[in-house]
Protein backbone atom coordinates (compact mmCIF):
# COMPACT_ATOMS: atom_id res chain seq x y z
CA UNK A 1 -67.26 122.42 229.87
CA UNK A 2 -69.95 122.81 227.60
CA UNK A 3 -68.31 121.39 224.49
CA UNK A 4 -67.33 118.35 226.75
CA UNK A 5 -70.62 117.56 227.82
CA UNK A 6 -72.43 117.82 224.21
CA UNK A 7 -69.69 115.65 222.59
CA UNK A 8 -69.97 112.86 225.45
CA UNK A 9 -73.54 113.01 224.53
CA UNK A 10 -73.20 112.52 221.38
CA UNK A 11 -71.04 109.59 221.94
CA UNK A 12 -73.26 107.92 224.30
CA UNK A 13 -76.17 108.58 221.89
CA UNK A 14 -73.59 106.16 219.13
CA UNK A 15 -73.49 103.50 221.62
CA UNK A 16 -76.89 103.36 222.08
CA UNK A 17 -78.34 103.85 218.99
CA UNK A 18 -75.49 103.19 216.29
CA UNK A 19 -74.79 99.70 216.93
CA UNK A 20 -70.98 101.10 217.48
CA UNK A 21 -68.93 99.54 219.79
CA UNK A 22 -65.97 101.96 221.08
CA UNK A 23 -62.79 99.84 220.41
CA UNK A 24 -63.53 96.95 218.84
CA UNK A 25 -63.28 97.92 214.84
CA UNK A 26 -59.26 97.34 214.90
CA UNK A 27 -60.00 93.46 216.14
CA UNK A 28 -63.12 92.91 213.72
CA UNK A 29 -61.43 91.38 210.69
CA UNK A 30 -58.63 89.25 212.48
CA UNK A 31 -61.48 87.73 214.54
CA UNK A 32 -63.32 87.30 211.62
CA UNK A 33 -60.67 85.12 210.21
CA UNK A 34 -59.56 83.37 213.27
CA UNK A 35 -63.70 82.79 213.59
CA UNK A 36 -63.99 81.24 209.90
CA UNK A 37 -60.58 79.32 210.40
CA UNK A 38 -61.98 77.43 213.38
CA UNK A 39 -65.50 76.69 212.54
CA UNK A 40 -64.21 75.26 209.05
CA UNK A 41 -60.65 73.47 209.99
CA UNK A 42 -60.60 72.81 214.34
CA UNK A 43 -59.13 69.67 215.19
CA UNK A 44 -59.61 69.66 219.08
CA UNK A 45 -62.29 67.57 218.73
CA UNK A 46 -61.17 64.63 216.79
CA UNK A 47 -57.35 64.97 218.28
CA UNK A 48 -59.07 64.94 222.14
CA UNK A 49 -60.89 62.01 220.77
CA UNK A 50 -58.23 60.08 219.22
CA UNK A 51 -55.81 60.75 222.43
CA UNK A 52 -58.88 59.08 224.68
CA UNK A 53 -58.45 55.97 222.58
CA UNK A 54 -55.32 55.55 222.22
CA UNK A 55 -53.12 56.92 225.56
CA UNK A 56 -56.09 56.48 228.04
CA UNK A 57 -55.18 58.44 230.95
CA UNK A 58 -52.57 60.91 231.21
CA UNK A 59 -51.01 60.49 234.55
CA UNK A 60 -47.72 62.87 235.32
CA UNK A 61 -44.62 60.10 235.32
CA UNK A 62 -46.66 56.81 233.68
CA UNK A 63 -46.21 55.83 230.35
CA UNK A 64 -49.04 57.16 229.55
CA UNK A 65 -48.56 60.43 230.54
CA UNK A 66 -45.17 60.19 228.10
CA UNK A 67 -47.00 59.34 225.83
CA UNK A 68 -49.22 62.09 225.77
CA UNK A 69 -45.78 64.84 225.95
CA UNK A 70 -45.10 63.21 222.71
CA UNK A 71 -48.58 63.45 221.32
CA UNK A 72 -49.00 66.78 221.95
CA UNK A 73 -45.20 67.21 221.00
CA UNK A 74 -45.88 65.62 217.07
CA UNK A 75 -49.00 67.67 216.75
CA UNK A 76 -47.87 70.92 217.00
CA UNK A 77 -44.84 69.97 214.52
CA UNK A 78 -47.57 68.74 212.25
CA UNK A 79 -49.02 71.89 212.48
CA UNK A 80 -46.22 73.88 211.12
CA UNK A 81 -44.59 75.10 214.38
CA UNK A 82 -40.37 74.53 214.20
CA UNK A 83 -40.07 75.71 217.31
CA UNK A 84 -41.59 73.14 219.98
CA UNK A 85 -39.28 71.94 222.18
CA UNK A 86 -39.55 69.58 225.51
CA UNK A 87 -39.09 71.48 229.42
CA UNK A 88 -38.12 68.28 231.49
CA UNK A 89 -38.48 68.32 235.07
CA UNK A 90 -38.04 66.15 237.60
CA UNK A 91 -39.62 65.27 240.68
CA UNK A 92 -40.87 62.65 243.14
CA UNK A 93 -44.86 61.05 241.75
CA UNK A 94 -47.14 59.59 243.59
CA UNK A 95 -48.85 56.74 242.26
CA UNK A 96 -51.87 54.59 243.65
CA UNK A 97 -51.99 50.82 244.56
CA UNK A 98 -54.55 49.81 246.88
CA UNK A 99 -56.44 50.95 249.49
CA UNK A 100 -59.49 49.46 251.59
CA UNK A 101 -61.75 51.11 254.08
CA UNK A 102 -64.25 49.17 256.66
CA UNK A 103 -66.14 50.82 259.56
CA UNK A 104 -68.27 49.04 262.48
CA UNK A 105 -69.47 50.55 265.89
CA UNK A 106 -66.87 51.18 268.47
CA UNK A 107 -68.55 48.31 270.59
CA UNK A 108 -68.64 46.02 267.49
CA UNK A 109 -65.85 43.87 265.36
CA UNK A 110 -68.52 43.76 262.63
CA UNK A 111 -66.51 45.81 260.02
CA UNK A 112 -68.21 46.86 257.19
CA UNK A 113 -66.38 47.08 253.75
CA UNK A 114 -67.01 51.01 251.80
CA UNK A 115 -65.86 51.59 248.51
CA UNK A 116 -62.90 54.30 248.83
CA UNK A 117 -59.94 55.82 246.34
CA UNK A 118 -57.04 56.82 247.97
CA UNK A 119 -56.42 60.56 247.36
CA UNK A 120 -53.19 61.54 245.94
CA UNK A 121 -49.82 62.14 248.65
CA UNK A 122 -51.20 60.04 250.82
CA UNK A 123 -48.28 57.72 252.53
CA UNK A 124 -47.01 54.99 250.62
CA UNK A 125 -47.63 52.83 253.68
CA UNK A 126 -50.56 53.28 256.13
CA UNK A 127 -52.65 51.32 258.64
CA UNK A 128 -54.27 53.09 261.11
CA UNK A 129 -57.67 52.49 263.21
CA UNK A 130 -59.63 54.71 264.87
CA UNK A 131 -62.86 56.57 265.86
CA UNK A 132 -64.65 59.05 263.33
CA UNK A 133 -64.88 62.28 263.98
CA UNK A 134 -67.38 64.62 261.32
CA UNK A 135 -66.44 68.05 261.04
CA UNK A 136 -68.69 68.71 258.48
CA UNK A 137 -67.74 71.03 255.49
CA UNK A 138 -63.80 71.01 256.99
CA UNK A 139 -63.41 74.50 257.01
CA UNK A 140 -61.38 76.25 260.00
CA UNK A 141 -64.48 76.98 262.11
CA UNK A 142 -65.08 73.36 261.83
CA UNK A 143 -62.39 72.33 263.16
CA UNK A 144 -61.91 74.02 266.03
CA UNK A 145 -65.38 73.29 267.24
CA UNK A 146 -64.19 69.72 267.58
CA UNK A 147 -60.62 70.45 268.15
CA UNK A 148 -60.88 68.44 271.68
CA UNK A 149 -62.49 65.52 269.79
CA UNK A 150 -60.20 65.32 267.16
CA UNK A 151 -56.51 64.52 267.92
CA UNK A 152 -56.24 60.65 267.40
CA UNK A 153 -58.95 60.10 265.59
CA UNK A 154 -60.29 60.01 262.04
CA UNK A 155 -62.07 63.41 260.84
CA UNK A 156 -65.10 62.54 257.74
CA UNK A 157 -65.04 66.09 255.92
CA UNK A 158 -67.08 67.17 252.86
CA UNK A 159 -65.28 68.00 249.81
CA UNK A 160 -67.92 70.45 248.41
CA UNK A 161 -69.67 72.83 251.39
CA UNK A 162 -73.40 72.08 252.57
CA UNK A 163 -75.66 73.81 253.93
CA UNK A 164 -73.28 77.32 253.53
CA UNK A 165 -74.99 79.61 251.54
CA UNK A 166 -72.03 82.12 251.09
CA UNK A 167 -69.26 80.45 252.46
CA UNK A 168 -66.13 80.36 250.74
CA UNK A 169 -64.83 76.29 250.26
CA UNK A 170 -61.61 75.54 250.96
CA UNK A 171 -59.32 72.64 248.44
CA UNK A 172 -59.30 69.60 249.56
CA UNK A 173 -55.35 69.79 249.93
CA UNK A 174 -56.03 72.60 252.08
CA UNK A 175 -59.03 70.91 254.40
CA UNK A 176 -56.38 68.12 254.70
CA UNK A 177 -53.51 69.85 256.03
CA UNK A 178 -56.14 71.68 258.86
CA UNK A 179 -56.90 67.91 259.99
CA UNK A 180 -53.08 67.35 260.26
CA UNK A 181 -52.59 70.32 262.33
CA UNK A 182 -55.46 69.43 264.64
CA UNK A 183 -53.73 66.22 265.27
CA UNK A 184 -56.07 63.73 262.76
CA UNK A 185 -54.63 60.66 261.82
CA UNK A 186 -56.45 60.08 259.45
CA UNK A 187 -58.84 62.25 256.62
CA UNK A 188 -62.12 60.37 255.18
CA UNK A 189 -63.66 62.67 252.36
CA UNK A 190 -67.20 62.72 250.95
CA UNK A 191 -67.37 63.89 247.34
CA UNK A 192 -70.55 65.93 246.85
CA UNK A 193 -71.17 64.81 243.12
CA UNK A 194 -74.91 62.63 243.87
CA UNK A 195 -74.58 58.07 244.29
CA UNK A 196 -72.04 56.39 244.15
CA UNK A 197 -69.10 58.61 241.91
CA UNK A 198 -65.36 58.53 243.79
CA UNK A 199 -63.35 61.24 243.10
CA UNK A 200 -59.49 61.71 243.53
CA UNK A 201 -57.13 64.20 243.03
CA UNK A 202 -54.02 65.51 245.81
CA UNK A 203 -54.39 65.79 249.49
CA UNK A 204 -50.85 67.82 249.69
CA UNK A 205 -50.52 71.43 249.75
CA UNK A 206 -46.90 71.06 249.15
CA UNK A 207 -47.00 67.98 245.80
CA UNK A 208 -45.36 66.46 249.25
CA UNK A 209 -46.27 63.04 250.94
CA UNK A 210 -48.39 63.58 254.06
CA UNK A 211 -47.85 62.25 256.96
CA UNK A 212 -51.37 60.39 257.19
CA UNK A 213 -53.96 58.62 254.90
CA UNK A 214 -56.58 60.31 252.60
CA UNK A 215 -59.46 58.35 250.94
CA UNK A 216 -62.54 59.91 249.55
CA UNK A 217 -65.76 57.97 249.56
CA UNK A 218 -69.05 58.33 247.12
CA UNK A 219 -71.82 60.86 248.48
CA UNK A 220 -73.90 58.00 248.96
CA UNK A 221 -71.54 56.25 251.53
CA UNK A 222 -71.23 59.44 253.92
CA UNK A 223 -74.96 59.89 253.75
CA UNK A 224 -74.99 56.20 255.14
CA UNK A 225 -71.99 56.42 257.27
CA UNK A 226 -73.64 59.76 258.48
CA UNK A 227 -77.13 57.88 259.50
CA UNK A 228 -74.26 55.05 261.13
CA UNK A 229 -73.00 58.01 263.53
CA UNK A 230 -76.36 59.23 264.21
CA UNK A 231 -78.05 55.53 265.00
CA UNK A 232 -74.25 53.76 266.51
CA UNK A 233 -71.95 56.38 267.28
CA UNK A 234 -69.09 55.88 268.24
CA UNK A 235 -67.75 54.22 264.79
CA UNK A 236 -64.37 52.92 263.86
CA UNK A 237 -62.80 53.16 260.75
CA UNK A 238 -60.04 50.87 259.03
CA UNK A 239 -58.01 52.68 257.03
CA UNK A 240 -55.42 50.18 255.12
CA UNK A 241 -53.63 51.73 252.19
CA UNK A 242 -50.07 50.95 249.68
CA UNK A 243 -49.47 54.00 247.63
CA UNK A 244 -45.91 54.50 245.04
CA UNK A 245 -43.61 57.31 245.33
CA UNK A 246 -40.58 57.35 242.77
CA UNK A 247 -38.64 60.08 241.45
CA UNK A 248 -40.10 60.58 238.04
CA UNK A 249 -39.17 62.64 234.61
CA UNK A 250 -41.71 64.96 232.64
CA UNK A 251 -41.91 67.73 230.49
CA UNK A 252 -44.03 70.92 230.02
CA UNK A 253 -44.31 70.96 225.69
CA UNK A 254 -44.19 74.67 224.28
CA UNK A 255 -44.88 76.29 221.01
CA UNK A 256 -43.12 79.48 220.39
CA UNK A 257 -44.89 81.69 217.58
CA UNK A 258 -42.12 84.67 217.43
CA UNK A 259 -43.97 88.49 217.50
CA UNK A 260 -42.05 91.59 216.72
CA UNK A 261 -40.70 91.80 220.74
CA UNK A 262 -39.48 89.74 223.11
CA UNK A 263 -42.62 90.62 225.72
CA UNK A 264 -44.24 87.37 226.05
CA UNK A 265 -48.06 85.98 226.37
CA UNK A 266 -48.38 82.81 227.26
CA UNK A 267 -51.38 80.59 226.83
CA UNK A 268 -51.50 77.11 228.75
CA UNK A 269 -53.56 74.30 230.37
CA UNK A 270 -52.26 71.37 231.83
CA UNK A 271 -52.07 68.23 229.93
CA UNK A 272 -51.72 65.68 232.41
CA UNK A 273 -54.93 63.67 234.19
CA UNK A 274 -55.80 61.61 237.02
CA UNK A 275 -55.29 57.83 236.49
CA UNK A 276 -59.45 56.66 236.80
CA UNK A 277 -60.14 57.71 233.69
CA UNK A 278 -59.67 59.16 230.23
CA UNK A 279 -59.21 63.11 231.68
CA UNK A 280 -61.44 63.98 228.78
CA UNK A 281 -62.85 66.96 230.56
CA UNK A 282 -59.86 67.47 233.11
CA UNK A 283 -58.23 68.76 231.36
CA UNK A 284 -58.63 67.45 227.86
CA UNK A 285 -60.73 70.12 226.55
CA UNK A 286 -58.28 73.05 227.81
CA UNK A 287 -55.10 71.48 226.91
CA UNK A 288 -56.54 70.37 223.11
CA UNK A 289 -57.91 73.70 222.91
CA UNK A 290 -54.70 75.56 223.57
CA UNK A 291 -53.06 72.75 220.56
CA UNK A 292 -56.21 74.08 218.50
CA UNK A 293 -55.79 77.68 218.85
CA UNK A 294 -52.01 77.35 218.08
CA UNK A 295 -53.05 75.61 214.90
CA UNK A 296 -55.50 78.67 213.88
CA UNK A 297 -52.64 80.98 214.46
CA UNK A 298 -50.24 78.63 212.25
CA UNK A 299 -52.82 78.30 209.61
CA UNK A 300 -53.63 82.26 209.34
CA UNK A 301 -49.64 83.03 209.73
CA UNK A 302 -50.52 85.61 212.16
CA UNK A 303 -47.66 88.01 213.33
CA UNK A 304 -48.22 89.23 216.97
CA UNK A 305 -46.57 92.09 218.19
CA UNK A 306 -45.51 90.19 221.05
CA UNK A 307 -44.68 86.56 221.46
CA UNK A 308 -46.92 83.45 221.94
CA UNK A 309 -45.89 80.68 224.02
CA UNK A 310 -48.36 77.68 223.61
CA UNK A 311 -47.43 75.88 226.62
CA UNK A 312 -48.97 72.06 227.91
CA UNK A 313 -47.78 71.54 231.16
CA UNK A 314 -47.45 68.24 232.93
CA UNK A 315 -47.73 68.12 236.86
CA UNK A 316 -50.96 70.04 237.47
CA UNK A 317 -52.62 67.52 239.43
CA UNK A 318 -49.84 66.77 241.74
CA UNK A 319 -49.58 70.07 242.86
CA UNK A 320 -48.80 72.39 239.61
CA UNK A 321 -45.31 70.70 238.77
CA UNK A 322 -44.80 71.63 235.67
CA UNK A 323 -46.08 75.27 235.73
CA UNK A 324 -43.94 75.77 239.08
CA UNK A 325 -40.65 74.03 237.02
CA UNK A 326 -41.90 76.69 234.38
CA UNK A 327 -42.15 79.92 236.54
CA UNK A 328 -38.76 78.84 237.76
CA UNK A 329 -36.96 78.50 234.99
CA UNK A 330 -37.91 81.80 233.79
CA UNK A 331 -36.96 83.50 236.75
CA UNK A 332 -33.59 82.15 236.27
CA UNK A 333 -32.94 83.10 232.73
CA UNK A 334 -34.21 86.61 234.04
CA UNK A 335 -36.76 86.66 231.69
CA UNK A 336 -40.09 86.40 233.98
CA UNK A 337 -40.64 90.50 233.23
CA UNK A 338 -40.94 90.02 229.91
CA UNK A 339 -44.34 88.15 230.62
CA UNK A 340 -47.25 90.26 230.15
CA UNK A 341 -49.99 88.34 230.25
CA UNK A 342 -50.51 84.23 231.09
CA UNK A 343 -53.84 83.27 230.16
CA UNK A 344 -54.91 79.42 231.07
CA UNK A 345 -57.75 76.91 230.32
CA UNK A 346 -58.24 74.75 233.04
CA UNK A 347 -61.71 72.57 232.06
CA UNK A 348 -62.94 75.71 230.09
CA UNK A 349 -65.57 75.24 228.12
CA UNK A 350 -68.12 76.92 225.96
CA UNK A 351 -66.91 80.59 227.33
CA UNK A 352 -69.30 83.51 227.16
CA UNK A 353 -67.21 86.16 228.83
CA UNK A 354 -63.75 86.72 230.41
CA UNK A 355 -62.12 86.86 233.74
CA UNK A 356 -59.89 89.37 234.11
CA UNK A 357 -58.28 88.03 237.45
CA UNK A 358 -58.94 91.15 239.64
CA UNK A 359 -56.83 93.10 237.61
CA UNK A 360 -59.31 96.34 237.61
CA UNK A 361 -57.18 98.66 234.86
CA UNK A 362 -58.23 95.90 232.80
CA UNK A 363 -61.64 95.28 232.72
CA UNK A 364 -61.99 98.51 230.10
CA UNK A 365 -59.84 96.29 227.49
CA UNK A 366 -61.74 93.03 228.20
CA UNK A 367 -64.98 94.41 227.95
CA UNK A 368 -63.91 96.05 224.23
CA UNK A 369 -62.63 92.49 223.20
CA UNK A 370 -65.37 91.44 224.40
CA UNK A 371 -67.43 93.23 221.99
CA UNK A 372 -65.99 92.68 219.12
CA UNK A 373 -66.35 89.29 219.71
CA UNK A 374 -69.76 89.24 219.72
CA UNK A 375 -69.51 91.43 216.54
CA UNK A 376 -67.99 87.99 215.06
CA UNK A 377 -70.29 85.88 217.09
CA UNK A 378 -73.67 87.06 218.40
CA UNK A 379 -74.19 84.63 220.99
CA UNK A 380 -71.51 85.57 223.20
CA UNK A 381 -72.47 87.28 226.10
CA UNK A 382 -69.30 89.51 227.36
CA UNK A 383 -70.18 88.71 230.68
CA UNK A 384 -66.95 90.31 233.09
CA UNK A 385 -66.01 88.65 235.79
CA UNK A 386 -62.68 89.90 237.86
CA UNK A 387 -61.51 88.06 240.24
CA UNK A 388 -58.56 85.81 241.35
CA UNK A 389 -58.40 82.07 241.84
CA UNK A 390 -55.85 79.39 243.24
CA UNK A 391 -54.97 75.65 242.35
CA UNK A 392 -54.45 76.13 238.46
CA UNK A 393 -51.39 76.66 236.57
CA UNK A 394 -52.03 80.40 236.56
CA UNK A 395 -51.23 80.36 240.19
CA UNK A 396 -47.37 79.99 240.17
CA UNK A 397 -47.69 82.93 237.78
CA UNK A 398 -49.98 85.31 239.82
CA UNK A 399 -47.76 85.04 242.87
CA UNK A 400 -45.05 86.67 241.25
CA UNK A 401 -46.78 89.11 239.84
CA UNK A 402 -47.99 88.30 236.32
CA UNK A 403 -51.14 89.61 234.91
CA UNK A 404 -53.37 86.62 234.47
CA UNK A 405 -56.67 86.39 232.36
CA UNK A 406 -59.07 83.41 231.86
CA UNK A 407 -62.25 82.76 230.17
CA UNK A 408 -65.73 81.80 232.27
CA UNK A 409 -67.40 79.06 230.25
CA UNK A 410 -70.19 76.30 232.04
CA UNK A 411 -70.12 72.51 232.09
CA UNK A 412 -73.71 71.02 232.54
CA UNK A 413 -74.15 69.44 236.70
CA UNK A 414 -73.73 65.78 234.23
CA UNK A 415 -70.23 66.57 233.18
CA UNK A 416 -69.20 68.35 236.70
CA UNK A 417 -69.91 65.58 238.56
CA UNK A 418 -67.08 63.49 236.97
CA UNK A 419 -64.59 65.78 238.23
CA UNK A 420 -61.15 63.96 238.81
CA UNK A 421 -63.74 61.20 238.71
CA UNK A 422 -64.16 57.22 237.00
CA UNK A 423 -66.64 58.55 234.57
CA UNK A 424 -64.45 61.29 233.06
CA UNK A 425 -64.44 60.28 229.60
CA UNK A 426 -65.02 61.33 225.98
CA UNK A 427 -68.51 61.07 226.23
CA UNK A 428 -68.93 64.14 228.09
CA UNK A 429 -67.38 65.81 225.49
CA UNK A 430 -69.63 68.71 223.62
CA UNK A 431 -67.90 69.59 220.05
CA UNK A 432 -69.55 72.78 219.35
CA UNK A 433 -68.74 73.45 223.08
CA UNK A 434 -65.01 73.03 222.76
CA UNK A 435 -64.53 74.15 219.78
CA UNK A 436 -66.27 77.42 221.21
CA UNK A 437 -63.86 77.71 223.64
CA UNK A 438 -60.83 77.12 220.56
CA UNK A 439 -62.94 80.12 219.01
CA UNK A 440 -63.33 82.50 221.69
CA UNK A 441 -59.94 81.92 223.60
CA UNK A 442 -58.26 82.76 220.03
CA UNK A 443 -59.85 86.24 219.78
CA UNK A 444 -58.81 87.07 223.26
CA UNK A 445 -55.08 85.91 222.85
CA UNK A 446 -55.20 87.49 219.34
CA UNK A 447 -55.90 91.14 221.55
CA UNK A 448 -53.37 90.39 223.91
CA UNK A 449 -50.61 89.78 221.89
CA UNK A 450 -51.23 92.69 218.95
CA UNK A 451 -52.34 95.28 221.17
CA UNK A 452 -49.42 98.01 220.85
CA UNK A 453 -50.08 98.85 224.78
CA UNK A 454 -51.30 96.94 227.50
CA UNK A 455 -52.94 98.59 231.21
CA UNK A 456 -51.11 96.27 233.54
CA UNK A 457 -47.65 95.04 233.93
CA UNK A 458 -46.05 92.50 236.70
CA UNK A 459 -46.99 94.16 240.04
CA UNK A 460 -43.42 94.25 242.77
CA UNK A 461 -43.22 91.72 245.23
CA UNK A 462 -45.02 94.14 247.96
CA UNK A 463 -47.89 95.30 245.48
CA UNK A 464 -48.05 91.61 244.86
CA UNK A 465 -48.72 90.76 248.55
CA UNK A 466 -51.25 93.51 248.42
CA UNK A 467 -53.05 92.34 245.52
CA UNK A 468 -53.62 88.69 246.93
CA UNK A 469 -54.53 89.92 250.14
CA UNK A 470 -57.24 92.30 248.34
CA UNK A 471 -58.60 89.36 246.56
CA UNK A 472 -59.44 87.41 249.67
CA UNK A 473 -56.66 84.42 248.84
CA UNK A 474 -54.23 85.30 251.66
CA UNK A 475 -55.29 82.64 254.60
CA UNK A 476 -55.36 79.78 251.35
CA UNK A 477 -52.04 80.60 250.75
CA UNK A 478 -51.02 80.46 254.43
CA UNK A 479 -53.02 77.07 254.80
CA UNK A 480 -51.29 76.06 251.75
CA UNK A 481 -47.69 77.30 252.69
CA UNK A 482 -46.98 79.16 249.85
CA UNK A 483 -47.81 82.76 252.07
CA UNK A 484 -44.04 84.20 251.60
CA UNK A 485 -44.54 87.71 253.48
CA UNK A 486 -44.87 86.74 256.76
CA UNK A 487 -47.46 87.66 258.89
């Protein structure tokens, strides 16, 4: 007992006082390449650049979006990859036309015209009228203390929460389907990014139309609209809106680097955008890195023990199409176990420590990796964070089971507020930033894939059901009807 005491001593005294890092010497030359590599040859930037200018938007089922499948497909050829190959899927888009919104006093036919975006699944055809109904921050408490007031009517929600320190926010999708079940016919939205910024993105849980309109309006209009229902309650709203649903063809692009084994890690982010902008930061950054770090890998002819998938997936924004198509597909070649890790950047940017998804066993391994990245790069923090998230492409993953990592990076309040927004474009872009995250997300798939022995593997279907219930994501899941296990 002794001997065990002096000798962890000793090692705590190397920590401390050696500069030694327990773990991280086996990583500290391939990091220092895949470091070099980047900082010298990374192409995210001027490829994210060049896609801005000359697809525009990448919208799941426009040209556009095609467009940007075969931009992404040509690049990683160029790159030296001869396995890339197109996933096609296909599956009913939604597509916007127009929409108008007006609102007058309930004792008044002096409509008022507010600037609106329809948000995405809304019906193709809808004209409704009727009296608004605020349930504030739209979260389940909210609703039923109006639940008397709200059948018929129109319910104005906020997208981001106010005034709820500690309060977990619910998606929009999800705050949407709550006004459906409390009899709403209609949703108004206020986006929480300050004057006059719309925002859209899907009002489905399901990728499915709903059965009644969506709109979001600038935070400026429901602070006015707000100060209407304080000063000439009751109001009426207008909602008048011509949406496109068609069945449409995409396709997830993947990159296949071979390791010595058929266990897989895959790294993705979705390459598809909303249609009022460029998508620079959503999700531009994360799918160009991904393209990046493949190219690093190419470049340095690195030989994992296990083998890399590079994957782009289209869809995301409609409801995580393409990642869904992807989970399924692997289920039915019976290779989903072979998965060991799915890593994803999803607007990451600038990282400075990893996520490690609630996955406890392995916040040991990311802390080491950790480490030795900032061995390679002093300014990395190896900050841990561990725990689970929904509405990315890691999602379809996680619920069956698949250890899932990510990276936690920042985006400046400027950038945030163009989420899914008109001023998403290149010029939010940071180069050092993303090609940070091209840096820092190649060290961490470089681990994962050469380490002989990983903590984790897939959980079972009941261990699964355990683990989201642990992680607080259970009543999402319900909300969003993808809860399998029953009650």
């Amino acid at each position: 007992m002794k001997k065990v005491v002096q000798l962890v001593l000793v090692s705590s005294f190397l920590v401390l006082f050696s500069g030694f890092k327990p773990g991280d010497k086996k990583w500290e030359k391939p990091f220092s390449r895949l470091n070099s590599e980047i900082r010298k040859n990374s192409k995210a930037y001027e490829t994210l650049e060049n896609a801005t200018k000359t697809i525009g938007h990448r919208l799941t089922g426009s040209s556009n979006g095609a467009r940007a499948e075969e931009y992404a497909y040509k690049l990683l050829k160029s790159y030296g990859f001869s396995d890339v190959v197109y996933q096609p899927f296909e599956v009913e888009a939604w597509m916007r036309d127009t929409v108008t919104l007006s609102i007058a006093p309930g004792s008044s036919d002096n409509f008022r015209d507010v600037e609106v975006v329809a948000l995405a699944h809304s019906p193709v055809d809808a004209k409704i009228q009727g009296e608004i109904v605020d349930v504030g921050n739209g979260l389940p408490e909210d609703f039923e203390a109006v639940k008397e007031k709200l059948k018929g009517k129109i319910a104005l929600a906020n997208i981001g929460l106010v005034g709820a320190p500690g309060k977990k926010n619910l998606h929009r999708s999800e705050k949407t389907a709550l006004a459906i079940q409390y009899g709403a016919i209609g949703i108004i939205m206020v986006n929480g990014a300050p004057g006059k910024i719309l925002l859209t993105g899907t009002a489905s849980v399901t990728g499915a139309i709903i059965s009644i309109p969506a709109v979001c309006i600038s935070n400026e209009s429901g602070d006015e609209v707000r100060k209407w229902l304080k000063e000439e309650a009751p109001l009426e709203a207008n909602i008048d809106m011509h949406n496109i649903s068609k069945p449409i063809r995409a396709r997830n692009v993947i990159a296949t680097l071979k390791g010595k084994t058929d266990e897989k890690v895959i790294l993705g982010g979705h390459l598809d955008s909303w249609d009022l902008a460029t998508g620079a930061i959503d999700n531009g950054i994360g799918s160009f890195a991904v393209i990046d770090v493949a190219r690093a890998f190419r470049a340095l002819k690195v030989k994992p023990e296990r083998t890399i998938q590079f994957v782009l997936f289209m869809g995301e924004e409609q409801g995580l199409l393409g990642s869904k198509h992807f989970v399924e597909e692997l289920k039915k070649s019976g290779s989903l176990d072979k998965v060991s890790y799915m890593m994803n950047l999803d607007m990451t940017n600038d990282p400075k420590g990893a996520n490690s998804f609630g996955r406890e066993e392995m916040t040991e391994f990311f802390k080491s990796v950790g480490s030795a990245v900032q061995n390679v790069d002093p300014g990395f923090k190896n900050e841990l964070q561990n725990r689970a998230g929904l509405h990315s492409d890691h999602q379809p993953f996680m619920l069956e089971g698949v250890p899932i990592a990510g990276l936690a990076g920042q985006l400046t309040p400027e950038v945030l507020q163009c989420y899914h927004a008109d001023c998403d474009d290149f010029s939010l872009v940071d180069k050092q930033q993303l090609e940070s995250t091209v840096r820092i997300a190649s060290m961490y798939l470089y681990a994962l894939s050469t380490s002989p022995k990983l903590a984790v593997r897939k959980l079972s279907d009941t261990a699964t059901r355990d683990f989201l219930i642990s992680q607080g994501l259970k009543q999402e899941l319900v909300i969003g009807q993808e809860w399998r296990w029953g009650k």
